[in-house]
C-alpha atoms as a PDB file:
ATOM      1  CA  UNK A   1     116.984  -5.829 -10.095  1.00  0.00           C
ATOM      2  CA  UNK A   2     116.578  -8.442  -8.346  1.00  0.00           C
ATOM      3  CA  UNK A   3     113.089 -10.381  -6.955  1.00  0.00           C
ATOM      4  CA  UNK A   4     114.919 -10.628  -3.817  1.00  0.00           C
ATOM      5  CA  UNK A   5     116.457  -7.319  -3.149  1.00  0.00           C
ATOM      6  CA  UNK A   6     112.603  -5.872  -4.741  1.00  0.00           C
ATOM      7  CA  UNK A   7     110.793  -8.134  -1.807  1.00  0.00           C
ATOM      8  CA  UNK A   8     113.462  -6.732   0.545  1.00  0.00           C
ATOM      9  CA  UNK A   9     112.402  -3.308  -0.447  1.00  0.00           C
ATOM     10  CA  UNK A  10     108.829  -3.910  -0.467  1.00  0.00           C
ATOM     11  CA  UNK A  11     109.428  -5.406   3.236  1.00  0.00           C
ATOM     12  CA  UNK A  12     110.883  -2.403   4.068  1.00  0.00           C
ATOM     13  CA  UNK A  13     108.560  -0.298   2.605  1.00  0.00           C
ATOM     14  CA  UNK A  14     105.492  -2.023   4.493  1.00  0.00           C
ATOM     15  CA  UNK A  15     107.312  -1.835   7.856  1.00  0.00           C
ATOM     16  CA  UNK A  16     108.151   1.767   7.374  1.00  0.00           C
ATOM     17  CA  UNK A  17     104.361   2.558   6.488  1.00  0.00           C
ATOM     18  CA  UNK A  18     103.462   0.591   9.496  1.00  0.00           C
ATOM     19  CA  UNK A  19     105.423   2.686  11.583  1.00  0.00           C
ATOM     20  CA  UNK A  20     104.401   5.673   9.864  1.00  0.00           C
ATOM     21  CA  UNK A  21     100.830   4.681  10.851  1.00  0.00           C
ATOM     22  CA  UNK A  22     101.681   3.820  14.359  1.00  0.00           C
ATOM     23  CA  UNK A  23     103.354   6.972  14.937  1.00  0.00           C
ATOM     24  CA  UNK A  24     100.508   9.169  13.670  1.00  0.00           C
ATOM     25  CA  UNK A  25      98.600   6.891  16.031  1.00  0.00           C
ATOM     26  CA  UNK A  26     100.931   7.842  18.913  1.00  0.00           C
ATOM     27  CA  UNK A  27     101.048  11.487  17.803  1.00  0.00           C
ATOM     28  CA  UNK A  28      97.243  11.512  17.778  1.00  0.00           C
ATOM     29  CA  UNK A  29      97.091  10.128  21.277  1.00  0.00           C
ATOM     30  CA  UNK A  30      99.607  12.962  23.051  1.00  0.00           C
ATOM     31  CA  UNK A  31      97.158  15.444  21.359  1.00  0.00           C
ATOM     32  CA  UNK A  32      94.527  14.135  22.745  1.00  0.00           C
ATOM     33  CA  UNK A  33      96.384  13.876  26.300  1.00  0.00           C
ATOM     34  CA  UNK A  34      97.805  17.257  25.682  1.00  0.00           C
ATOM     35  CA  UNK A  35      93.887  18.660  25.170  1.00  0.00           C
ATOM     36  CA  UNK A  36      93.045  16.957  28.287  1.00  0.00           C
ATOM     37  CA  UNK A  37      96.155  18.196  30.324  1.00  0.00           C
ATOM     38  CA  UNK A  38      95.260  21.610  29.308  1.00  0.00           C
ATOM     39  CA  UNK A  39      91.930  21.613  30.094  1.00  0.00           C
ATOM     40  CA  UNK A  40      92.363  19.938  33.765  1.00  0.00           C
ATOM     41  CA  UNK A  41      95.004  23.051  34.044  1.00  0.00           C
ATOM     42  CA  UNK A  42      92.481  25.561  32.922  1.00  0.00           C
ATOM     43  CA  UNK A  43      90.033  23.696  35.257  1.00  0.00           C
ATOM     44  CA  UNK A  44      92.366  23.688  37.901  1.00  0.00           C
ATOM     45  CA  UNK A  45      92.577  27.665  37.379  1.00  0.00           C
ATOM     46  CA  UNK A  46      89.051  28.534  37.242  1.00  0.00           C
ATOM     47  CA  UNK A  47      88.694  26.774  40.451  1.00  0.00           C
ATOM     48  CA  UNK A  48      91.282  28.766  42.194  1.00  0.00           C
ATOM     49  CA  UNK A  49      89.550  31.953  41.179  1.00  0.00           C
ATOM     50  CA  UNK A  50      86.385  30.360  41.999  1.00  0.00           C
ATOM     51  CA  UNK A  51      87.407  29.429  45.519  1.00  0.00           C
ATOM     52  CA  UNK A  52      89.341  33.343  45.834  1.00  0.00           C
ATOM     53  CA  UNK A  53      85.779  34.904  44.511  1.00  0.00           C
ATOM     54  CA  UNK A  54      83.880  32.852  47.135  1.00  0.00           C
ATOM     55  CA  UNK A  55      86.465  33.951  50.167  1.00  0.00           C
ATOM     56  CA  UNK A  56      86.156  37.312  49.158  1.00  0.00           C
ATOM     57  CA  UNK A  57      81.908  37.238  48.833  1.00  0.00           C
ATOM     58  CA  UNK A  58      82.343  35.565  52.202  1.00  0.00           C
ATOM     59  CA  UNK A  59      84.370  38.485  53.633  1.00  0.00           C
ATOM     60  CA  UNK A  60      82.376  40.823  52.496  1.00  0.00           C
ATOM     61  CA  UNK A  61      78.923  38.895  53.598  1.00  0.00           C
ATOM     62  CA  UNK A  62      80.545  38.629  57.205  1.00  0.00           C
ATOM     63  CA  UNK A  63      81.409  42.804  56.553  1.00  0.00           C
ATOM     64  CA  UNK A  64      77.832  43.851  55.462  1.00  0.00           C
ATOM     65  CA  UNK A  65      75.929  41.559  58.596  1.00  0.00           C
ATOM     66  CA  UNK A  66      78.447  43.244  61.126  1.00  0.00           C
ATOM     67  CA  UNK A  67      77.728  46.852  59.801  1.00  0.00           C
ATOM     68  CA  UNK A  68      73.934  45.868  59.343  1.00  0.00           C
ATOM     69  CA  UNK A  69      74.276  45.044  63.489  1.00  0.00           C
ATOM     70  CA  UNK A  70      76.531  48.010  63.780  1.00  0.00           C
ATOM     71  CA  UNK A  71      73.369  50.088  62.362  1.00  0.00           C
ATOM     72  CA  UNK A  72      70.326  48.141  63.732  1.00  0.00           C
ATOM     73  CA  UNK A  73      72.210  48.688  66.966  1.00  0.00           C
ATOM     74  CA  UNK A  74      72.548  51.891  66.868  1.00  0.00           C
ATOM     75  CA  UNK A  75      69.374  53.008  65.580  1.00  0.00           C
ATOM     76  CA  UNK A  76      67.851  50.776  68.495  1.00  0.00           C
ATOM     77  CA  UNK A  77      69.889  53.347  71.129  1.00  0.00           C
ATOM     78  CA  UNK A  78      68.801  55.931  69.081  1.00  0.00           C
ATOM     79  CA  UNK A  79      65.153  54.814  69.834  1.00  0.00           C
ATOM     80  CA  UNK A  80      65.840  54.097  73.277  1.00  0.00           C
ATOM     81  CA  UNK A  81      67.019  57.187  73.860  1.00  0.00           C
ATOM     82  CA  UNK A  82      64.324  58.861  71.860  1.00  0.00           C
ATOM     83  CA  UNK A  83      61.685  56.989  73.847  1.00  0.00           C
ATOM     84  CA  UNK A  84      60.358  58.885  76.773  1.00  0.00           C
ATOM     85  CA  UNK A  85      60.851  56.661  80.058  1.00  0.00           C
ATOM     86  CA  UNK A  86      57.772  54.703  81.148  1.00  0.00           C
ATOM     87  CA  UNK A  87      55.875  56.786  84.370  1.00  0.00           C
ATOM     88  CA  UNK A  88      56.681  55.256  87.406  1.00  0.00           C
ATOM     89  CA  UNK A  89      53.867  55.665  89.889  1.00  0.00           C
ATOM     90  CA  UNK A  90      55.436  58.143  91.980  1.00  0.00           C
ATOM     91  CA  UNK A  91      54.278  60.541  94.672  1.00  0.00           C
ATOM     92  CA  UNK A  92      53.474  64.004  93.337  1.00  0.00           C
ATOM     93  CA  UNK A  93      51.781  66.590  93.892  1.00  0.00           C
ATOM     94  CA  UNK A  94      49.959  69.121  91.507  1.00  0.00           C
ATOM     95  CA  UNK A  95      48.608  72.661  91.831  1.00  0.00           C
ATOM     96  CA  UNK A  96      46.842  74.499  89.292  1.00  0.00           C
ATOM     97  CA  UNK A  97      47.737  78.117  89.624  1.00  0.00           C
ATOM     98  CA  UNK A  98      46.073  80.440  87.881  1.00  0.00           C
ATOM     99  CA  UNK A  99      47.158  83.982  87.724  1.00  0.00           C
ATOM    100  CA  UNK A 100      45.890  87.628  87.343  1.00  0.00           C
ATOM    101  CA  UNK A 101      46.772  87.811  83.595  1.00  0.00           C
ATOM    102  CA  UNK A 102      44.540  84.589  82.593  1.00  0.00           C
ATOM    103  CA  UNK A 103      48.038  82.342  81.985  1.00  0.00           C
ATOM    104  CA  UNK A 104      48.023  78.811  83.854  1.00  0.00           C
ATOM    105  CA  UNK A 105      51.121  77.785  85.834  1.00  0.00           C
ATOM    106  CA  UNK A 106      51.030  74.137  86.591  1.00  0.00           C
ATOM    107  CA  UNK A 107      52.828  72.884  89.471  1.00  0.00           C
ATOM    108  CA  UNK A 108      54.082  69.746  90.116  1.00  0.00           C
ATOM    109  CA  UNK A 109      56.286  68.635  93.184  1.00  0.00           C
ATOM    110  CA  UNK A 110      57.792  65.495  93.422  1.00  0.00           C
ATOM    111  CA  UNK A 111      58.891  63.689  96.072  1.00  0.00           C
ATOM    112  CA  UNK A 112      62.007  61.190  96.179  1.00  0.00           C
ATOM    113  CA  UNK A 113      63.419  61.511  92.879  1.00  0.00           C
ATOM    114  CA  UNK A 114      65.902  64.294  91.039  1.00  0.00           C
ATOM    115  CA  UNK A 115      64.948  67.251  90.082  1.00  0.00           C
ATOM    116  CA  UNK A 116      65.868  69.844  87.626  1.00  0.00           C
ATOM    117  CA  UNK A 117      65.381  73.330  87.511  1.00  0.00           C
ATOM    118  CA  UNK A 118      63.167  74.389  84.210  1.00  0.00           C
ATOM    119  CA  UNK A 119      62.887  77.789  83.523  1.00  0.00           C
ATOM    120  CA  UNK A 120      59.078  79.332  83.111  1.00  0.00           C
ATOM    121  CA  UNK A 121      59.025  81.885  80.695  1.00  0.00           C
ATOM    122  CA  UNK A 122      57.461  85.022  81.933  1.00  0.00           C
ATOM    123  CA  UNK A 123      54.118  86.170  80.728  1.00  0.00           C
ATOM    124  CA  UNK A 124      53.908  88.721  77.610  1.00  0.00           C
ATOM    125  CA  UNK A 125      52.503  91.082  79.758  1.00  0.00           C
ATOM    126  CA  UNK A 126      54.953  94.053  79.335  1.00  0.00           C
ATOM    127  CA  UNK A 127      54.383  93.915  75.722  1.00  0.00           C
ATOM    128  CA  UNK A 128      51.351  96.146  74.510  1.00  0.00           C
ATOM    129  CA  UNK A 129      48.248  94.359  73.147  1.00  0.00           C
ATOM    130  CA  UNK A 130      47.650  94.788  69.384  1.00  0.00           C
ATOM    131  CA  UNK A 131      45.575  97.187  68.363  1.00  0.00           C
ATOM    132  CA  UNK A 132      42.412  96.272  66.519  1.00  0.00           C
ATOM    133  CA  UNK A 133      41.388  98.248  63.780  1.00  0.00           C
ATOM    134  CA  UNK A 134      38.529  97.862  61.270  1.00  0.00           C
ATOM    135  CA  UNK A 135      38.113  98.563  58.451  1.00  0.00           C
ATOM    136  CA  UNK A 136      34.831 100.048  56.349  1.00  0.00           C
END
């Protein structure tokens, strides 16, 4: 062997472990990217479901306030309808009637507004008084 052809070798052998080096260098740096590329992606996913979680809470936000209305609304007519109307003063006129089997009829006639016929229930009178018995 020669000293020439080993320092040719030796060359060689330097550049290729220089090369070697800067390739692991290279190949160390696309891992790195590659991490960071995959991460922005996963990221980029968890944003997306983010963002389709947050449309959906606000769907169903907007949902529950219109059925809370729905229901505060309607238990307000409920009320209102429940509520007995305020007493106008109005012209009336009232009798007290008292009849022969100690039961009060109240009359009351009013004047300028509807009326509706009520039935009055008719006395108990055909129905025979208890009994009292005692005992000893």
């Amino acid at each position: 062997m020669n000293p020439l052809e080993l320092e040719e070798l030796r060359t060689k052998r330097a550049e290729l472990e220089e090369e070697t080096k800067s390739l692991k260098r290279k190949e160390k740096k696309l891992q790195e990217s590659i991490q960071i590329l995959e991460e922005k992606i996963v990221i980029e996913e968890l944003e997306k479901h983010h963002e389709e979680l947050r449309k959906k809470v606000s769907i169903l936000e907007t949902r529950k306030t219109t059925l809370e209305s729905k229901l505060k609304n309607s238990s307000e007519s409920i009320k209102n309808q429940k509520k007995p109307l305020k007493k106008r003063p109005s012209k009336s006129k009232k009798k007290k009637v008292i009849l022969k089997d100690e039961t009060e009829l109240q009359i009351t006639t009013i004047v300028n507004q509807n009326i509706q016929k009520q039935e009055i229930p008719k006395s108990s009178k055909t129905e025979p008084e208890k009994k009292k018995r005692f005992f000893f």
